[in-house]
C-alpha atoms as a PDB file:
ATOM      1  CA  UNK A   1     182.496 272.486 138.658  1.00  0.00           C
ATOM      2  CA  UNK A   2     182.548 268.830 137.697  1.00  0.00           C
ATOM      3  CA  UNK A   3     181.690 268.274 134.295  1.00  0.00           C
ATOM      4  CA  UNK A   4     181.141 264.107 133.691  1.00  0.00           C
ATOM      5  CA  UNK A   5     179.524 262.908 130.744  1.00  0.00           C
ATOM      6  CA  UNK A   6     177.338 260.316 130.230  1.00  0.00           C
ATOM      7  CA  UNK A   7     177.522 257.425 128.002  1.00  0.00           C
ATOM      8  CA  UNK A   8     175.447 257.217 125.225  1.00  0.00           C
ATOM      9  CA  UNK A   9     172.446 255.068 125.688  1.00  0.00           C
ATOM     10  CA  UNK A  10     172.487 251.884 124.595  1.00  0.00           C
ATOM     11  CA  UNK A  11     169.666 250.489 121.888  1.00  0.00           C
ATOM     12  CA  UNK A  12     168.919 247.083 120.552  1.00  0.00           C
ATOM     13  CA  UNK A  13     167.675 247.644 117.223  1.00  0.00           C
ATOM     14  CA  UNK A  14     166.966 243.878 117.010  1.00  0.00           C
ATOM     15  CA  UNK A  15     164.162 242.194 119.162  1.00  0.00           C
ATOM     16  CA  UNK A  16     164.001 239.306 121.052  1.00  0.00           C
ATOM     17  CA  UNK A  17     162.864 236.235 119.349  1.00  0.00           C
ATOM     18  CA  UNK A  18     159.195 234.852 120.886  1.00  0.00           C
ATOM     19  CA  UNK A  19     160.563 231.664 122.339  1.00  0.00           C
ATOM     20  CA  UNK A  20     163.119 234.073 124.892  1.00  0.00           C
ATOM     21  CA  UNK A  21     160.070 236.241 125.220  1.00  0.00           C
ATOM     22  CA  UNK A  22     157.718 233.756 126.211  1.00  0.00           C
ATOM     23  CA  UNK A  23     160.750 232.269 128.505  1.00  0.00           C
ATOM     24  CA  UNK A  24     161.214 235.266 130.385  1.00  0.00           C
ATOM     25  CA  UNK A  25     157.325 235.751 130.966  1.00  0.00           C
ATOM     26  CA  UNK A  26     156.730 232.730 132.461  1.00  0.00           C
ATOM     27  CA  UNK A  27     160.064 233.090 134.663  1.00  0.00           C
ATOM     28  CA  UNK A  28     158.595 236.246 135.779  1.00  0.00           C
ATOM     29  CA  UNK A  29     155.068 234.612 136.416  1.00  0.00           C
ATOM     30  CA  UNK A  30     156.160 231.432 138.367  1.00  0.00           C
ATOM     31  CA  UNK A  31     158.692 233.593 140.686  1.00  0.00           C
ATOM     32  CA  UNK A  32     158.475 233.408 143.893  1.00  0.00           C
ATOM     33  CA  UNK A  33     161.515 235.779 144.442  1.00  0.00           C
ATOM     34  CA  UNK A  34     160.621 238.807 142.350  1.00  0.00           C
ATOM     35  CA  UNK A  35     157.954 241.516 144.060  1.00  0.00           C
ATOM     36  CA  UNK A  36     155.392 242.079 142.289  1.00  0.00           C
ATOM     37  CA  UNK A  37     155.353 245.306 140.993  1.00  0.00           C
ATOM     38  CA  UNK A  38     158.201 244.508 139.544  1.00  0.00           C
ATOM     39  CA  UNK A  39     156.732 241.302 137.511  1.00  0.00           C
ATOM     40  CA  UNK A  40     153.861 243.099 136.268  1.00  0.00           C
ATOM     41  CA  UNK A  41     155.742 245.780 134.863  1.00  0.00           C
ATOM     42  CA  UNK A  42     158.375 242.812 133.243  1.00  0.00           C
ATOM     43  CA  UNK A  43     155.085 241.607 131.738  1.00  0.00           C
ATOM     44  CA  UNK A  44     153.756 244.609 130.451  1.00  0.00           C
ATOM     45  CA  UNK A  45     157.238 245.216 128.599  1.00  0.00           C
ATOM     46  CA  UNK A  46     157.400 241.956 127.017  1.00  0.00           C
ATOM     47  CA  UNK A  47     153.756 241.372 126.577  1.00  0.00           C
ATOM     48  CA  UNK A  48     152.320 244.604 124.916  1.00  0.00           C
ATOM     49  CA  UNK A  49     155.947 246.543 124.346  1.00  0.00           C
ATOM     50  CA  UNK A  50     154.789 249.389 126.991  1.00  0.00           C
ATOM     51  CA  UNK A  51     157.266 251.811 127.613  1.00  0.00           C
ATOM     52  CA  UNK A  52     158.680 251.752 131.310  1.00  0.00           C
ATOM     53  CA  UNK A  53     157.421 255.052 131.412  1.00  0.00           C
ATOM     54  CA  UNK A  54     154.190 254.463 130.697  1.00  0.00           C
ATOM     55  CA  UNK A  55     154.087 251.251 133.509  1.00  0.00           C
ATOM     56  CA  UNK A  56     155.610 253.928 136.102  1.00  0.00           C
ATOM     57  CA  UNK A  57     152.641 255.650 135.826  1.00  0.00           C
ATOM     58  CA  UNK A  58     150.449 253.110 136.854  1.00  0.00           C
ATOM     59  CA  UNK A  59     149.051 252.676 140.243  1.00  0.00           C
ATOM     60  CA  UNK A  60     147.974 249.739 142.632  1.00  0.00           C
ATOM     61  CA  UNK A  61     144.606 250.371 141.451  1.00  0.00           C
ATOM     62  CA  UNK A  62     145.326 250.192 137.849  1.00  0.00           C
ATOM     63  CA  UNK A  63     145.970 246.741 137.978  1.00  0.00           C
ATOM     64  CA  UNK A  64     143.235 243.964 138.975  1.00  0.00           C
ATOM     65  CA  UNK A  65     143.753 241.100 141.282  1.00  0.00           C
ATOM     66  CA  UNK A  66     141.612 238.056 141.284  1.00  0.00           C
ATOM     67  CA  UNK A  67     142.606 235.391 144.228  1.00  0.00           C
ATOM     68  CA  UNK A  68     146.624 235.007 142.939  1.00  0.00           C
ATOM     69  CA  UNK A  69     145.732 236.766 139.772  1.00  0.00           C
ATOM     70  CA  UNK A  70     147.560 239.545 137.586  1.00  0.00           C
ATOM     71  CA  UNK A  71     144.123 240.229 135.452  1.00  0.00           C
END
């Protein structure tokens, strides 16, 4: 049997300031490279603080589109 352990998980115990925050929102709104999926959950975890496991959850349906609109 192979027994490998895993490293501990790492934590930030200090936040990111609002100017970064609001920085790497709008880098994930004006993107033309990232799906998504993927920038709507980066917005939901910098917006409101929702756990990834909570966004994983979510389905297409969940989330409203109006024209080119995340609403």
């Amino acid at each position: 049997m192979l027994d490998v352990r895993r490293p501990p998980p790492q934590r930030s115990a200090t936040p990111i300031d609002q100017p970064t925050r609001l920085r790497q929102t709008r880098a994930l709104l004006d993107s033309d490279t990232v799906e998504l999926p993927t920038r709507v959950a980066g917005c939901l975890v910098l917006l409101y603080g929702q756990h990834i496991t909570r966004i994983a959850t979510l389905r297409g349906d969940d989330v409203e589109l109006r024209g080119t609109k995340v609403c």
